[in-house]
C-alpha atoms as a PDB file:
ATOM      1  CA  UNK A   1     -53.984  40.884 -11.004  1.00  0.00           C
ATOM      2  CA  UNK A   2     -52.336  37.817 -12.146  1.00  0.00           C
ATOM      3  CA  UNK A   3     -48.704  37.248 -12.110  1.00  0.00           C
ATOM      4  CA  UNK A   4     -46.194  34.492 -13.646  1.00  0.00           C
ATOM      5  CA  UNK A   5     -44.799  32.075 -11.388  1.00  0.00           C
ATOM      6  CA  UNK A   6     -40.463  32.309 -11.238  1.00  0.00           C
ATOM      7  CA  UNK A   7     -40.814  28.784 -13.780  1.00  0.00           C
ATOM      8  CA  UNK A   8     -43.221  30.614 -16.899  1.00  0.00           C
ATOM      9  CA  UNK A   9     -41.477  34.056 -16.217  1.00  0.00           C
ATOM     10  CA  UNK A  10     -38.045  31.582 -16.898  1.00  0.00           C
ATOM     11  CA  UNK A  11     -39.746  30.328 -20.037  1.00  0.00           C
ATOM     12  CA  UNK A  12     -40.832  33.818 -20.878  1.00  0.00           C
ATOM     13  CA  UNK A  13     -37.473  35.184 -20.661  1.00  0.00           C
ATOM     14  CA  UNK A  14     -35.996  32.277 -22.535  1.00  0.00           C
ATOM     15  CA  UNK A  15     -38.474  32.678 -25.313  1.00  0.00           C
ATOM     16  CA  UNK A  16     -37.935  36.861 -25.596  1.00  0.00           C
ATOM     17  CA  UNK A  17     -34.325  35.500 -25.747  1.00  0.00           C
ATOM     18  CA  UNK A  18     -34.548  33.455 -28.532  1.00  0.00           C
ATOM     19  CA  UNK A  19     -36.901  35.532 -30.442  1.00  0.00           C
ATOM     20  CA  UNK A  20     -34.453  38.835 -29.563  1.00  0.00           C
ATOM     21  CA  UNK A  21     -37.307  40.766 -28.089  1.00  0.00           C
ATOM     22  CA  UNK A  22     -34.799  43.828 -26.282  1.00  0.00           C
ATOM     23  CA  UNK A  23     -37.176  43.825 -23.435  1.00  0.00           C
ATOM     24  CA  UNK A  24     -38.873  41.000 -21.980  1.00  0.00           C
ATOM     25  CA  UNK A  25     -41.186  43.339 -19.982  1.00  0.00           C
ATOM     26  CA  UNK A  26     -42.841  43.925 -23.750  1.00  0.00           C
ATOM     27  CA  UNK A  27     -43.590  40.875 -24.019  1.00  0.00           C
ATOM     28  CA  UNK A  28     -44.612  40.143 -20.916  1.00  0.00           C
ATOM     29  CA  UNK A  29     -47.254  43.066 -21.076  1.00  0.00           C
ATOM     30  CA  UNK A  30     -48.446  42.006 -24.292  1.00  0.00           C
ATOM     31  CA  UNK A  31     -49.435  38.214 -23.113  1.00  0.00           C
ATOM     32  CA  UNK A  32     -51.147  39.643 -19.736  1.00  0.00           C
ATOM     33  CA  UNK A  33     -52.976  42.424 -21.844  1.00  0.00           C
ATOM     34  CA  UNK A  34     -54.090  39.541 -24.702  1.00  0.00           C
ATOM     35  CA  UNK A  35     -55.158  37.401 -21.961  1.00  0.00           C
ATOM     36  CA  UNK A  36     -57.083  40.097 -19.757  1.00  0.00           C
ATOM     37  CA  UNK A  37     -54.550  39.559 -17.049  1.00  0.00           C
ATOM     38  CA  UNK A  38     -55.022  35.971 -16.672  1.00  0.00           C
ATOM     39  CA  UNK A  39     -52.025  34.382 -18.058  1.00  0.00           C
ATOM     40  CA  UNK A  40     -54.243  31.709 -18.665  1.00  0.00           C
ATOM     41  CA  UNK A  41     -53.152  29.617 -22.445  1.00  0.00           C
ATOM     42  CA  UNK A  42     -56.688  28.509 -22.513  1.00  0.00           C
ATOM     43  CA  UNK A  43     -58.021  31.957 -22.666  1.00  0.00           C
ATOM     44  CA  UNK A  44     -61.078  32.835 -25.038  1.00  0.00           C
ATOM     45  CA  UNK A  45     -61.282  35.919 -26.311  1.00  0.00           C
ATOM     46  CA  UNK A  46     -63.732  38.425 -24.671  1.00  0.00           C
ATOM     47  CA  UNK A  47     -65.386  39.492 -27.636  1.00  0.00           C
ATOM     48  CA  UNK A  48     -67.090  36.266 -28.993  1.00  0.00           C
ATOM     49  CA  UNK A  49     -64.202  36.048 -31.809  1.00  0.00           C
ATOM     50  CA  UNK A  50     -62.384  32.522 -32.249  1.00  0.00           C
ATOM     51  CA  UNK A  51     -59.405  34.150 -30.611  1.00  0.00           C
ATOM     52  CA  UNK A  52     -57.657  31.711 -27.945  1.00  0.00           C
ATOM     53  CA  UNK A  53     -54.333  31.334 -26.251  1.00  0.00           C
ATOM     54  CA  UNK A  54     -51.818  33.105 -24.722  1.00  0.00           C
ATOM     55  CA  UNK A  55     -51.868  35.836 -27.954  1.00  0.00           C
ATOM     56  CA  UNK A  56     -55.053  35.388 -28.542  1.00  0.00           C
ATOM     57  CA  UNK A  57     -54.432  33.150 -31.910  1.00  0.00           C
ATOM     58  CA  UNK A  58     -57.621  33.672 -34.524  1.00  0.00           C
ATOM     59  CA  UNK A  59     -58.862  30.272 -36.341  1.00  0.00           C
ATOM     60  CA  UNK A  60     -57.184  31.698 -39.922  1.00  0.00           C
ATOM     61  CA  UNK A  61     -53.904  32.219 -38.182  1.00  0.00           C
ATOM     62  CA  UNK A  62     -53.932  28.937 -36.103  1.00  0.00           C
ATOM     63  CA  UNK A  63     -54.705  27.096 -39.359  1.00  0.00           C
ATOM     64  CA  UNK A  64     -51.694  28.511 -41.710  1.00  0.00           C
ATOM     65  CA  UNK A  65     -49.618  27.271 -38.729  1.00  0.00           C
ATOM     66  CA  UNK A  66     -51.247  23.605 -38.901  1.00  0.00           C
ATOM     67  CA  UNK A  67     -53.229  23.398 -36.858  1.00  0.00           C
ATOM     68  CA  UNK A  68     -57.280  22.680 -37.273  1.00  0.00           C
ATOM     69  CA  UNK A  69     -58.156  26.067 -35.677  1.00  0.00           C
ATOM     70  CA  UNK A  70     -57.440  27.853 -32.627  1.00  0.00           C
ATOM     71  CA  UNK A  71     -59.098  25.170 -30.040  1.00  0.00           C
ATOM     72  CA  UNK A  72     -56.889  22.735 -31.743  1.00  0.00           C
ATOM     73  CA  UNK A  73     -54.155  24.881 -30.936  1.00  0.00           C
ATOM     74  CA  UNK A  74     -54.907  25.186 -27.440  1.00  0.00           C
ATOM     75  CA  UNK A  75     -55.759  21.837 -26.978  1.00  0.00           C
ATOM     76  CA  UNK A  76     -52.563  20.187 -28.465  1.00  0.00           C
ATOM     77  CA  UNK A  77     -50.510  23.017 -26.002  1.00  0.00           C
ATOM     78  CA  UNK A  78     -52.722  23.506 -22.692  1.00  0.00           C
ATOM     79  CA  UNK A  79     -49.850  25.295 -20.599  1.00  0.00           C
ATOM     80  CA  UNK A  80     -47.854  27.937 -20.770  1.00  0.00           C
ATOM     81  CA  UNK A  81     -44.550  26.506 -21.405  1.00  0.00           C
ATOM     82  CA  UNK A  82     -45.734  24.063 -23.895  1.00  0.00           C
ATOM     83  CA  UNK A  83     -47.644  27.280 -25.934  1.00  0.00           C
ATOM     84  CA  UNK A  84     -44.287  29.988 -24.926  1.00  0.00           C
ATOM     85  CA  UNK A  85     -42.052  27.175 -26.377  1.00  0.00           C
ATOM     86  CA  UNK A  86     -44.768  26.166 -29.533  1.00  0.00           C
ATOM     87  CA  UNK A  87     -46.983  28.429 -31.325  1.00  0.00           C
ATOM     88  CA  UNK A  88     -46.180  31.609 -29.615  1.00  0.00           C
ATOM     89  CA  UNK A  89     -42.350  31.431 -30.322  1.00  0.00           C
ATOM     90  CA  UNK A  90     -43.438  29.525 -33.903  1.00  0.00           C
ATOM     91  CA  UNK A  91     -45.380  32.781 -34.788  1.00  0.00           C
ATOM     92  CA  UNK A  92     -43.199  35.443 -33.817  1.00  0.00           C
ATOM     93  CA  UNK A  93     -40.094  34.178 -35.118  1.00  0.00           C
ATOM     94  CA  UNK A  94     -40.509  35.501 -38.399  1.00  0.00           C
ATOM     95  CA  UNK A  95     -41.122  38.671 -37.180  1.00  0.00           C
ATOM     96  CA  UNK A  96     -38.003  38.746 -35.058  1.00  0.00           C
ATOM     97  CA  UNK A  97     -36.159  40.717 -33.935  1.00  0.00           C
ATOM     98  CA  UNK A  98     -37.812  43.156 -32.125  1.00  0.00           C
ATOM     99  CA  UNK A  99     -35.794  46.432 -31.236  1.00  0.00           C
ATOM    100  CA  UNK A 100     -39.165  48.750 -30.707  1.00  0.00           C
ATOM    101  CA  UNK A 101     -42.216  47.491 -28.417  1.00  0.00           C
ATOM    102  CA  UNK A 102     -44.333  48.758 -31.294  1.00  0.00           C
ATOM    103  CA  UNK A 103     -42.859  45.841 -33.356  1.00  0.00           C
ATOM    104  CA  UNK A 104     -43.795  43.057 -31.064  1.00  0.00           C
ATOM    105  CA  UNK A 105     -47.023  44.488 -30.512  1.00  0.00           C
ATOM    106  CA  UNK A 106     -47.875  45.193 -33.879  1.00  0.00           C
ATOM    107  CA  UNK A 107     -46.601  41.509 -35.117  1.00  0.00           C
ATOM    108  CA  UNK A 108     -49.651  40.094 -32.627  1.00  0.00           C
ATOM    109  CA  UNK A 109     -51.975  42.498 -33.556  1.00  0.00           C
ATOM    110  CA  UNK A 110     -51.966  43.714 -36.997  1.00  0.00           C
ATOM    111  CA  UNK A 111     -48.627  42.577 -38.421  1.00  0.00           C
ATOM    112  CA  UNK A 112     -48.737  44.250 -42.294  1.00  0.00           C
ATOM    113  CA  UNK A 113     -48.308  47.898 -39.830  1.00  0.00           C
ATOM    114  CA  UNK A 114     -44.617  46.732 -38.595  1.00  0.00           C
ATOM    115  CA  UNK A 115     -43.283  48.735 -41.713  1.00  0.00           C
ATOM    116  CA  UNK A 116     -45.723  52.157 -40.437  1.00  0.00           C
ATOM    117  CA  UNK A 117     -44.666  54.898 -38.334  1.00  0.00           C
ATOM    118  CA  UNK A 118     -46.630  54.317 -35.085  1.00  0.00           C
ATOM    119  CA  UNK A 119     -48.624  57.793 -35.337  1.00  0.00           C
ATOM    120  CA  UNK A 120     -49.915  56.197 -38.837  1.00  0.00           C
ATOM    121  CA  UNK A 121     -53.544  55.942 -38.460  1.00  0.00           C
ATOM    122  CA  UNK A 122     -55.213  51.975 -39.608  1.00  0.00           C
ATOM    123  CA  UNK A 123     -57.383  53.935 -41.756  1.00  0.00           C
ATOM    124  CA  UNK A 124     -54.486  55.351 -43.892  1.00  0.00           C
ATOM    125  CA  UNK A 125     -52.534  52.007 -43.789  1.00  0.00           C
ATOM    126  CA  UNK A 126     -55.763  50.149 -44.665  1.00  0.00           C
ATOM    127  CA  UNK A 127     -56.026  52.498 -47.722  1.00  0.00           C
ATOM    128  CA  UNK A 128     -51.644  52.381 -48.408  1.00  0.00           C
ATOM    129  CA  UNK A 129     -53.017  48.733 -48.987  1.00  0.00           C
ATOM    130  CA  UNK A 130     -55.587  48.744 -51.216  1.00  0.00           C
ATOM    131  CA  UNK A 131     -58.266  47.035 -48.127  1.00  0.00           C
ATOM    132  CA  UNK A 132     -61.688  46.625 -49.392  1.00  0.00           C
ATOM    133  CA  UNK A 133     -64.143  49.536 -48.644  1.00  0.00           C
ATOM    134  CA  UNK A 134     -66.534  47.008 -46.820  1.00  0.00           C
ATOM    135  CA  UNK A 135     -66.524  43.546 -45.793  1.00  0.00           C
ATOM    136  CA  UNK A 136     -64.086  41.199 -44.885  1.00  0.00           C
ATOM    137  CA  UNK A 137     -60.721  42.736 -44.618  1.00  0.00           C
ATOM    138  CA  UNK A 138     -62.142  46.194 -44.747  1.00  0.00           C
ATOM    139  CA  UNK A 139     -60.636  48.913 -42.893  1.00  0.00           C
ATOM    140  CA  UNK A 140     -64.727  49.447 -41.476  1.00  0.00           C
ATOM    141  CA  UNK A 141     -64.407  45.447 -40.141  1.00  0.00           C
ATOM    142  CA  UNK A 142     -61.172  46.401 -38.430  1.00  0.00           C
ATOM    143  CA  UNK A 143     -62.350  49.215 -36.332  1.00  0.00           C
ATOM    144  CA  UNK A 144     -65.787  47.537 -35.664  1.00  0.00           C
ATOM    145  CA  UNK A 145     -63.828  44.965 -33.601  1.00  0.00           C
ATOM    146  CA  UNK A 146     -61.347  47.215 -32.305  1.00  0.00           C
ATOM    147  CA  UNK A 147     -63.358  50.803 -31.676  1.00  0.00           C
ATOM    148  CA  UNK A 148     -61.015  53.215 -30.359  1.00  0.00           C
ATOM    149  CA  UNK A 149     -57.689  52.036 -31.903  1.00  0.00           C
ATOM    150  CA  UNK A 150     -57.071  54.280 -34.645  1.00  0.00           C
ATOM    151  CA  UNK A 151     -53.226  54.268 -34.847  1.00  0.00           C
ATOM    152  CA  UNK A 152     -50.020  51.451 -33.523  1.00  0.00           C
ATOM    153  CA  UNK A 153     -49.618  54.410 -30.877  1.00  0.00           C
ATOM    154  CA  UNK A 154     -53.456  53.751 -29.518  1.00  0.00           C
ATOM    155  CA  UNK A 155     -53.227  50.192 -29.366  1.00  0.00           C
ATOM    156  CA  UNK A 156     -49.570  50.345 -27.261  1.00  0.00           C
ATOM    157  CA  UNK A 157     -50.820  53.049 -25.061  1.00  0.00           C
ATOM    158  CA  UNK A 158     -53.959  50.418 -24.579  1.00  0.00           C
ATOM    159  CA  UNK A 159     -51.318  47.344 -23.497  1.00  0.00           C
ATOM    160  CA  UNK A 160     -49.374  49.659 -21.657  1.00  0.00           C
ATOM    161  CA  UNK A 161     -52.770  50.875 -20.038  1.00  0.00           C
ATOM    162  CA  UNK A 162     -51.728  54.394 -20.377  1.00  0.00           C
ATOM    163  CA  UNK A 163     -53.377  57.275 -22.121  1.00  0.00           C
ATOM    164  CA  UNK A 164     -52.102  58.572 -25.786  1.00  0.00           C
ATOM    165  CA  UNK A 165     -50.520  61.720 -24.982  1.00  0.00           C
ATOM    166  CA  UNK A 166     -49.227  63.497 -28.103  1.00  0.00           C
ATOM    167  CA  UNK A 167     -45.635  66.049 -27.510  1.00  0.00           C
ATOM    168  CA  UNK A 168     -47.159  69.653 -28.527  1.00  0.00           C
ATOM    169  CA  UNK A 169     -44.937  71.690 -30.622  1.00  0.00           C
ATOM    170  CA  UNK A 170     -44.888  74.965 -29.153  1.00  0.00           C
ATOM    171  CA  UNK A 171     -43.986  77.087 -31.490  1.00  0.00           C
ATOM    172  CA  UNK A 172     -45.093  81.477 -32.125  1.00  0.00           C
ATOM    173  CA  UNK A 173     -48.770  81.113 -30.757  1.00  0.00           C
ATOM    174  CA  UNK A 174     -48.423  77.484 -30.077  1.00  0.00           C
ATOM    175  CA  UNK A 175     -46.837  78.559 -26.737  1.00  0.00           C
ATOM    176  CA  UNK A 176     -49.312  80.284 -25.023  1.00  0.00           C
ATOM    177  CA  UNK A 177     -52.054  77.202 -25.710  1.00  0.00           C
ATOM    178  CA  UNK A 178     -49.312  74.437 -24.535  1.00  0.00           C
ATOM    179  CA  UNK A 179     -48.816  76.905 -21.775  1.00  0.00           C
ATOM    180  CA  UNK A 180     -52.677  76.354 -20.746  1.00  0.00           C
ATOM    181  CA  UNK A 181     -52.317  72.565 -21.526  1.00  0.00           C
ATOM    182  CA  UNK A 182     -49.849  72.418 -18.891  1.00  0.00           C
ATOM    183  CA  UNK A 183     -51.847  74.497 -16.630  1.00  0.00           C
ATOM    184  CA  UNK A 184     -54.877  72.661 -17.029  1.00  0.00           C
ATOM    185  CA  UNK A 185     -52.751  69.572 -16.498  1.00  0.00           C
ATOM    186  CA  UNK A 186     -50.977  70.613 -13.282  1.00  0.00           C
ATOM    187  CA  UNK A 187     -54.331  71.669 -11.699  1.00  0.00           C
ATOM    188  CA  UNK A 188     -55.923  68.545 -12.453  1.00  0.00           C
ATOM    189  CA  UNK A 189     -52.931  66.502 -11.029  1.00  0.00           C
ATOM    190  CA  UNK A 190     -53.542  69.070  -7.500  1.00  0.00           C
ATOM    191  CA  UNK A 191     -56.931  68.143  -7.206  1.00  0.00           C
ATOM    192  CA  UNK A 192     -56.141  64.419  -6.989  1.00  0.00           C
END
């Protein structure tokens, strides 16, 4: 597992800071989970996509920011400080401030579901916003390059590296089954 040194973990404090992200930890997690733990501003992504950098910035997005694509964008800031204090900060200032981790999540990985509960499923805000059936930009695209992300919740449970675990509302027969939930649960947690 990778870890900052104390002079990045300054810059990324600075840069939370500035962009008033209330927990520096979020972003933090979100820059080790973009860069499969490396850290590393150079990183490709994993999946053969034009995604580089520290979050993982896509050709389109590097370009409406200037630059020629994301290589370019790597290239012209190869460390951490230089892409913290550039294109990272650059990006998510609009976005600013961010009070939930949701938020800051969301603004790196699908930013039009900021304004979504985080239990909405992609499909339904996909559909809220009139997405293509098929094709580019199509809800099916989406969740072909991101299988098992259905909802904001699933993809901050996957940076987090914790399971989704939904509150059961145990109500007339509802509390007998949450009863054997918890059960199950407990008995599982022995066994360890």
């Amino acid at each position: 597992m990778a870890s900052l040194s104390a002079h990045n973990q300054q810059v990324l404090n600075d840069v939370a800071r500035q962009l008033r992200v209330a927990n520096p930890v979020w972003l933090r997690d979100m820059i080790y989970f973009e860069t499969a733990g490396t850290f590393n501003p150079k990183q490709r992504n994993l999946g053969g996509s034009s995604a580089r950098g520290l979050i993982q910035f896509m050709d389109s997005t590097a370009q409406s920011m200037g630059y020629a694509g994301s290589q370019d964008l790597v290239d012209r800031h190869p460390t951490f400080e230089s892409q913290m204090r550039g294109p990272v900060y650059e990006y998510l200032r609009p976005y600013s401030p961010f009070n939930k981790e949701s938020d800051l999540y969301m603004a790196v990985f699908y930013p039009a579901a900021r304004r979504y509960s985080t239990d909405t499923t992609f499909a339904a805000i996909f559909k809220d916003r009139g997405a293509p059936p098929s094709g580019r930009g199509s809800y099916a695209e989406f969740i072909k390059a991101n299988p098992g992300i259905l909802s904001p919740a699933h993809y901050v449970a996957k940076v987090k590296k914790k399971p989704l675990v939904r509150r059961l509302t145990l109500t007339g027969g509802g509390i007998l089954a949450g009863a054997l939930v918890i059960l199950i649960i407990w008995k599982a947690r022995q066994s360890r």
